[in-house]
C-alpha atoms as a PDB file:
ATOM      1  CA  UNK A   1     160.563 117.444 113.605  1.00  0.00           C
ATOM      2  CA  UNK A   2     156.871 118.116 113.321  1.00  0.00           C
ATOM      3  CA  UNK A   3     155.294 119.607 110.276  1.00  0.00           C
ATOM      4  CA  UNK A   4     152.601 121.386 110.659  1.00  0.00           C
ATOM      5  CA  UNK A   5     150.207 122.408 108.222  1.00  0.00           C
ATOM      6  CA  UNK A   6     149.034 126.052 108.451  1.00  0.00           C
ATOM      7  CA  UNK A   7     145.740 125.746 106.995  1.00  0.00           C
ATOM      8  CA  UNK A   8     144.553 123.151 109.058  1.00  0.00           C
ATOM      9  CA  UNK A   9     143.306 125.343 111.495  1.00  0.00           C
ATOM     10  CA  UNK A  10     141.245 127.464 109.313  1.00  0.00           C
ATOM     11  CA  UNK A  11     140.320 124.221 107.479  1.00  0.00           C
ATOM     12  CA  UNK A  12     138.401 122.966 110.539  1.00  0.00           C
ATOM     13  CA  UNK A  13     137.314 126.492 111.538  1.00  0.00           C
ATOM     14  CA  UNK A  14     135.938 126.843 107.888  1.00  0.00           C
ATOM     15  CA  UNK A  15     134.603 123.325 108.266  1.00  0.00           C
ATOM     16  CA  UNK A  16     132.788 124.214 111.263  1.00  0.00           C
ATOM     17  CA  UNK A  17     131.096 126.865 110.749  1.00  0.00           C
ATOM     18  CA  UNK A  18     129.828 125.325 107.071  1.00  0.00           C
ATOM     19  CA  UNK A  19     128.430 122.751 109.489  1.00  0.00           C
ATOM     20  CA  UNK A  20     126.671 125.429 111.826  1.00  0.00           C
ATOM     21  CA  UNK A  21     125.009 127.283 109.439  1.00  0.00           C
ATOM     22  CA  UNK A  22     121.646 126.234 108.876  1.00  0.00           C
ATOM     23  CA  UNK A  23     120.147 125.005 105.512  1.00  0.00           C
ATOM     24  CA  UNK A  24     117.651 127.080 103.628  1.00  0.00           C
ATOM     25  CA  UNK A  25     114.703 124.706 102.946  1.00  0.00           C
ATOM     26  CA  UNK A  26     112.500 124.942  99.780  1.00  0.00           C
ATOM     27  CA  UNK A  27     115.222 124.593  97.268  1.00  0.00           C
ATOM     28  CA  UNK A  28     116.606 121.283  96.034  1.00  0.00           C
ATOM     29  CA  UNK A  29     119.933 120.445  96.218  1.00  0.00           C
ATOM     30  CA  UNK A  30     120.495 120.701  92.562  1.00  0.00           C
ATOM     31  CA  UNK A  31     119.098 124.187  92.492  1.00  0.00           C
ATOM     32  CA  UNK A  32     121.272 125.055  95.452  1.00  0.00           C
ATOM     33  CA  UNK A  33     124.559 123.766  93.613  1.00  0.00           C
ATOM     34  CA  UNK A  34     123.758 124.202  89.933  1.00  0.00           C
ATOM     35  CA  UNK A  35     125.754 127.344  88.633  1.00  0.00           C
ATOM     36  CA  UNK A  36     123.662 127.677  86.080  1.00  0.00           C
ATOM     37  CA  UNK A  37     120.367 128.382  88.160  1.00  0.00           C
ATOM     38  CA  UNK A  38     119.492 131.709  90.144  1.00  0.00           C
ATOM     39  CA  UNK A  39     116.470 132.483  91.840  1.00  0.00           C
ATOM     40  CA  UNK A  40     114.442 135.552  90.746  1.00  0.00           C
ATOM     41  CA  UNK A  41     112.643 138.323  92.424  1.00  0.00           C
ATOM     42  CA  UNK A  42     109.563 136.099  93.717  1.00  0.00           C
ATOM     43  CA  UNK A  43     111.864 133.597  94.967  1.00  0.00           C
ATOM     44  CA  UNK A  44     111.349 130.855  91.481  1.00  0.00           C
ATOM     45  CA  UNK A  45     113.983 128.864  89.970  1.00  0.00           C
ATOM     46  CA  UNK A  46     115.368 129.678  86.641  1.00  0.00           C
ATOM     47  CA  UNK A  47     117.045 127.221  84.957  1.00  0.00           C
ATOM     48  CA  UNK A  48     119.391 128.412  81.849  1.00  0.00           C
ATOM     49  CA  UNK A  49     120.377 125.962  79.375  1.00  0.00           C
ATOM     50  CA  UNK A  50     123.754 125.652  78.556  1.00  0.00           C
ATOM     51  CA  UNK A  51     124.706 126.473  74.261  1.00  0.00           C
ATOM     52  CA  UNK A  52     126.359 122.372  74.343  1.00  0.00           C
ATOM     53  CA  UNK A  53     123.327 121.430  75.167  1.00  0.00           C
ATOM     54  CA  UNK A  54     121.065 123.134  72.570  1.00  0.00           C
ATOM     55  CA  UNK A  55     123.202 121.771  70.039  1.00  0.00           C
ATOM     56  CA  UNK A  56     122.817 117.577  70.554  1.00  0.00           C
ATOM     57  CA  UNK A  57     121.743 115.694  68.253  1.00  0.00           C
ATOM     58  CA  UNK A  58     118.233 113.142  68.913  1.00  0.00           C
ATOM     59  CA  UNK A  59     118.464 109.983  68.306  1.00  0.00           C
ATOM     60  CA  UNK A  60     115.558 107.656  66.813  1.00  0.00           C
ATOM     61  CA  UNK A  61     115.276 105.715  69.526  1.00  0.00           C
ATOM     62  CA  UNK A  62     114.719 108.848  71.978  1.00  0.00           C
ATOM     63  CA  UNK A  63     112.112 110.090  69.897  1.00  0.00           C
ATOM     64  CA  UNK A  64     110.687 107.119  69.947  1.00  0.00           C
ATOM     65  CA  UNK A  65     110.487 106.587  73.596  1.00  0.00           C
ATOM     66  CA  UNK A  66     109.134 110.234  73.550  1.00  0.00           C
ATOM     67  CA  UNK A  67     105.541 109.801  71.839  1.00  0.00           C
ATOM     68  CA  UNK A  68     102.900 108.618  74.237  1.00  0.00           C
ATOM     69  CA  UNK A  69     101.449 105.073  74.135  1.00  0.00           C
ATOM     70  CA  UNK A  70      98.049 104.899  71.803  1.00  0.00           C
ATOM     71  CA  UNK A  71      94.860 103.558  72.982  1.00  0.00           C
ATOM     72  CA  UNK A  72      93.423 100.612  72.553  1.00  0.00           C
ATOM     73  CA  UNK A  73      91.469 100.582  68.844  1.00  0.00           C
ATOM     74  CA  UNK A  74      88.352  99.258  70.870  1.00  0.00           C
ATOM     75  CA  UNK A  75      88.787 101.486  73.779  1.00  0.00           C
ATOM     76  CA  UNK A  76      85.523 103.886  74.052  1.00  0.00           C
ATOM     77  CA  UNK A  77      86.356 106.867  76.549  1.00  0.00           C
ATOM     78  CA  UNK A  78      82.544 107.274  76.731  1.00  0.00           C
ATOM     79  CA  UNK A  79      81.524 105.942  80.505  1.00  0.00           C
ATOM     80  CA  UNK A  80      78.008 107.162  80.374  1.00  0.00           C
ATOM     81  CA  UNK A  81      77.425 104.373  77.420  1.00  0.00           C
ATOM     82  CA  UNK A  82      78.389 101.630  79.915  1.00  0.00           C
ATOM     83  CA  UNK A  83      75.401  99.344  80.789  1.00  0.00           C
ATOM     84  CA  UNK A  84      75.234  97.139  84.024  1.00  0.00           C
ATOM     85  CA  UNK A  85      72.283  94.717  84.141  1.00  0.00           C
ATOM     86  CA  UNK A  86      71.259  93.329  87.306  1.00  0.00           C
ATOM     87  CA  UNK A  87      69.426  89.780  87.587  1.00  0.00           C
ATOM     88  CA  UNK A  88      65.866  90.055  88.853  1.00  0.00           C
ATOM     89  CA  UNK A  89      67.071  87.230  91.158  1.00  0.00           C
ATOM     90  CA  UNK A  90      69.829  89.428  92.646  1.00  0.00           C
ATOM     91  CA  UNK A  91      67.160  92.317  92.881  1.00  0.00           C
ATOM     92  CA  UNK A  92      64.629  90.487  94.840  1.00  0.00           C
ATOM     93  CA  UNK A  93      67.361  88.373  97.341  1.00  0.00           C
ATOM     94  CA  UNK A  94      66.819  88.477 100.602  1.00  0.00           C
ATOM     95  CA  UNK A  95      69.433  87.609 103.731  1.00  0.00           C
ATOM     96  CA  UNK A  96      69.025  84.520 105.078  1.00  0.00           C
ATOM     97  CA  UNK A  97      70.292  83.735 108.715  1.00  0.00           C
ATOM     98  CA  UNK A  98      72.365  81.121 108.268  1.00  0.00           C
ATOM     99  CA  UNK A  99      74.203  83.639 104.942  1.00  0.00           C
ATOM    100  CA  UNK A 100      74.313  86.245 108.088  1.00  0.00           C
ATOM    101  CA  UNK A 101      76.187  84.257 110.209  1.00  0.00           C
ATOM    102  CA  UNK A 102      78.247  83.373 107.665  1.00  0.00           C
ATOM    103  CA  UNK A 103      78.900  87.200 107.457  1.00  0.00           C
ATOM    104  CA  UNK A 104      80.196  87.257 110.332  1.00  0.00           C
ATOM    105  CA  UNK A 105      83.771  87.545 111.772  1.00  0.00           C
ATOM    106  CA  UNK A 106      84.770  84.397 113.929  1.00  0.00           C
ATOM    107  CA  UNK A 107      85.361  84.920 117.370  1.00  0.00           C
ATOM    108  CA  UNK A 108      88.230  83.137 118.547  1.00  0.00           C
ATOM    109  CA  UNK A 109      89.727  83.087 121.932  1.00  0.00           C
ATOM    110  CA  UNK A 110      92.414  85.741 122.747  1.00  0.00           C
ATOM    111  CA  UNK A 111      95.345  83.697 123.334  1.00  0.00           C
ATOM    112  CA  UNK A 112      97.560  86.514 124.027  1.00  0.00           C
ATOM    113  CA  UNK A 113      96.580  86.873 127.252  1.00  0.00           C
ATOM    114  CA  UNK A 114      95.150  84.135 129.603  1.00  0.00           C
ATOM    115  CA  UNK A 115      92.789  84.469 132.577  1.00  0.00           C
ATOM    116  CA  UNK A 116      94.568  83.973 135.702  1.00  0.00           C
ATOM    117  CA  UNK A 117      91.530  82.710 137.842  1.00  0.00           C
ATOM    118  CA  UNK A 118      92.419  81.755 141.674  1.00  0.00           C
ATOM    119  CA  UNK A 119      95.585  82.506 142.698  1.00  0.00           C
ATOM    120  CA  UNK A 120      96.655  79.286 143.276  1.00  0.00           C
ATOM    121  CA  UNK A 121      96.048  78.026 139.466  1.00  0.00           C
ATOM    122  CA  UNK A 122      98.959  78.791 137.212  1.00  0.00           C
ATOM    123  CA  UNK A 123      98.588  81.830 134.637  1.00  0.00           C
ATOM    124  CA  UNK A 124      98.995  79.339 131.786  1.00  0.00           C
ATOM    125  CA  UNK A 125      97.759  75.772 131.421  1.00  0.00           C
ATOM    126  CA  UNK A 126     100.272  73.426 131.154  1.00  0.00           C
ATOM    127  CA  UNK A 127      99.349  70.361 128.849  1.00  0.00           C
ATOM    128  CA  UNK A 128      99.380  66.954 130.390  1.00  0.00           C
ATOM    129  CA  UNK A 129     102.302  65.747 128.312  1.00  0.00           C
ATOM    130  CA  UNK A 130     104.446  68.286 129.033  1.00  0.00           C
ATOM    131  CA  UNK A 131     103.798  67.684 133.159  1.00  0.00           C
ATOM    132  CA  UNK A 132     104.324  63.949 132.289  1.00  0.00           C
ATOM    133  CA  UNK A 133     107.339  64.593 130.997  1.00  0.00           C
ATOM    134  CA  UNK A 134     110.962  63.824 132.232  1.00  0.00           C
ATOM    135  CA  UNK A 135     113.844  65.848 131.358  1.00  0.00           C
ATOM    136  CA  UNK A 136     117.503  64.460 129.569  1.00  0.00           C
ATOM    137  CA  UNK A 137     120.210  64.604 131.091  1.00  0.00           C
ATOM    138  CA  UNK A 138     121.215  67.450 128.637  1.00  0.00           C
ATOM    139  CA  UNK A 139     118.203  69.235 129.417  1.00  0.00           C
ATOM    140  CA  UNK A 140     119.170  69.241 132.864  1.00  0.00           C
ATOM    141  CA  UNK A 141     123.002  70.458 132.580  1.00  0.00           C
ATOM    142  CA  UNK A 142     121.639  73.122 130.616  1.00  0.00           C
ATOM    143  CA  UNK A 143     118.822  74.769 133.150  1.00  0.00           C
ATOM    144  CA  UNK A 144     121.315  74.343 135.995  1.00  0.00           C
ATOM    145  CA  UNK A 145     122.229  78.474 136.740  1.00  0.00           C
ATOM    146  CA  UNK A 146     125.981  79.203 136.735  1.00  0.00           C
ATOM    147  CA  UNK A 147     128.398  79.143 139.214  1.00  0.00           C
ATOM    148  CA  UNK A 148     129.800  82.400 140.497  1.00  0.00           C
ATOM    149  CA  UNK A 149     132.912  83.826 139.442  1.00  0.00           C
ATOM    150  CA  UNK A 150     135.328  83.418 142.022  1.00  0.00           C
ATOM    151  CA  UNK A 151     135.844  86.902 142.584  1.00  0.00           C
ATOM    152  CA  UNK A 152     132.775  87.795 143.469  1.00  0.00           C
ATOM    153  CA  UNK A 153     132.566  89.772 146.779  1.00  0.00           C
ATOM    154  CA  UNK A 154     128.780  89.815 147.643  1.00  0.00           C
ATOM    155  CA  UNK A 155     127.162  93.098 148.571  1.00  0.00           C
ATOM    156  CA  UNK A 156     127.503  94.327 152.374  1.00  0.00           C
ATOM    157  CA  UNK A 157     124.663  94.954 154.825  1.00  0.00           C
ATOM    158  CA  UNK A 158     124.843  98.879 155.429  1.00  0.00           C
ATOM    159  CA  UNK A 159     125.881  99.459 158.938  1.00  0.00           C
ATOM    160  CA  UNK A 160     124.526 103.279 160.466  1.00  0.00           C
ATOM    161  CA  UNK A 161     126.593 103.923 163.542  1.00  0.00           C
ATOM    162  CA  UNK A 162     124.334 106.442 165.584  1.00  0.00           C
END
């Protein structure tokens, strides 16, 4: 016997068409679902406080946290009053070359990409050590390429009949 439940149809129905109808932008979500909020006539949010929460009591330690931080006692807001003396040395320096080349960003060979030269050159240099070098037996076992399954069918050569 098979029970079926008759508001699962207009659940989903209900379900889809909350899902197809677009959002309205601008609001936040907690303006959208607050039931205390409404918008007014030039489309702000007004926010009404609920009586419970007109009636709590502060604590110390929230008023506390409330007052802003003081200055520092020898903190002068004044920035017009702030002096900046410059050396006569530092005043009359001038560049030298080698301090300009120091400046400078180093140059360093792009090793991203390599120039290929004549064709017959490899792309990339290969060090000497690594062309000198002979290969393990493990090393070997593992670059050999697996073997076919053995149901592999290769692929046919397509034959036109005229």
């Amino acid at each position: 016997m098979k029970i079926s439940h008759p508001s699962s149809h207009a659940g989903q129905y209900e379900n889809i068409v909350r899902l197809a109808t677009p959002k309205t932008r601008g609001r936040s979500a907690q303006e959208v679902n607050s039931p205390h909020s409404f918008l007014c006539e030039h489309d702000c949010p007004i926010w009404h406080v609920s009586p419970t929460v007109r009636n709590v009591v502060v604590s110390p330690r929230i008023l506390q946290l409330a007052n802003p931080k003081t200055n520092h006692p020898n903190f002068t807001s004044n920035r017009q009053n702030v002096q900046t003396f410059i050396s006569c040395a530092a005043q009359t320096a001038k560049m030298t070359s080698r301090l300009e080349q120091l400046s400078l960003p180093k140059l360093r060979k792009n090793r991203h990409f390599y120039d290929p030269g004549r064709p017959e050159s490899p792309i990339r240099t290969v060090s000497r050590v690594a062309r000198n070098a002979t290969a393990s037996a493990r090393i070997q076992a593992l670059s050999t390429p697996k073997a076919l399954s053995k149901d592999y069918i290769p692929p046919r050569e397509p034959t036109w009949h005229p």
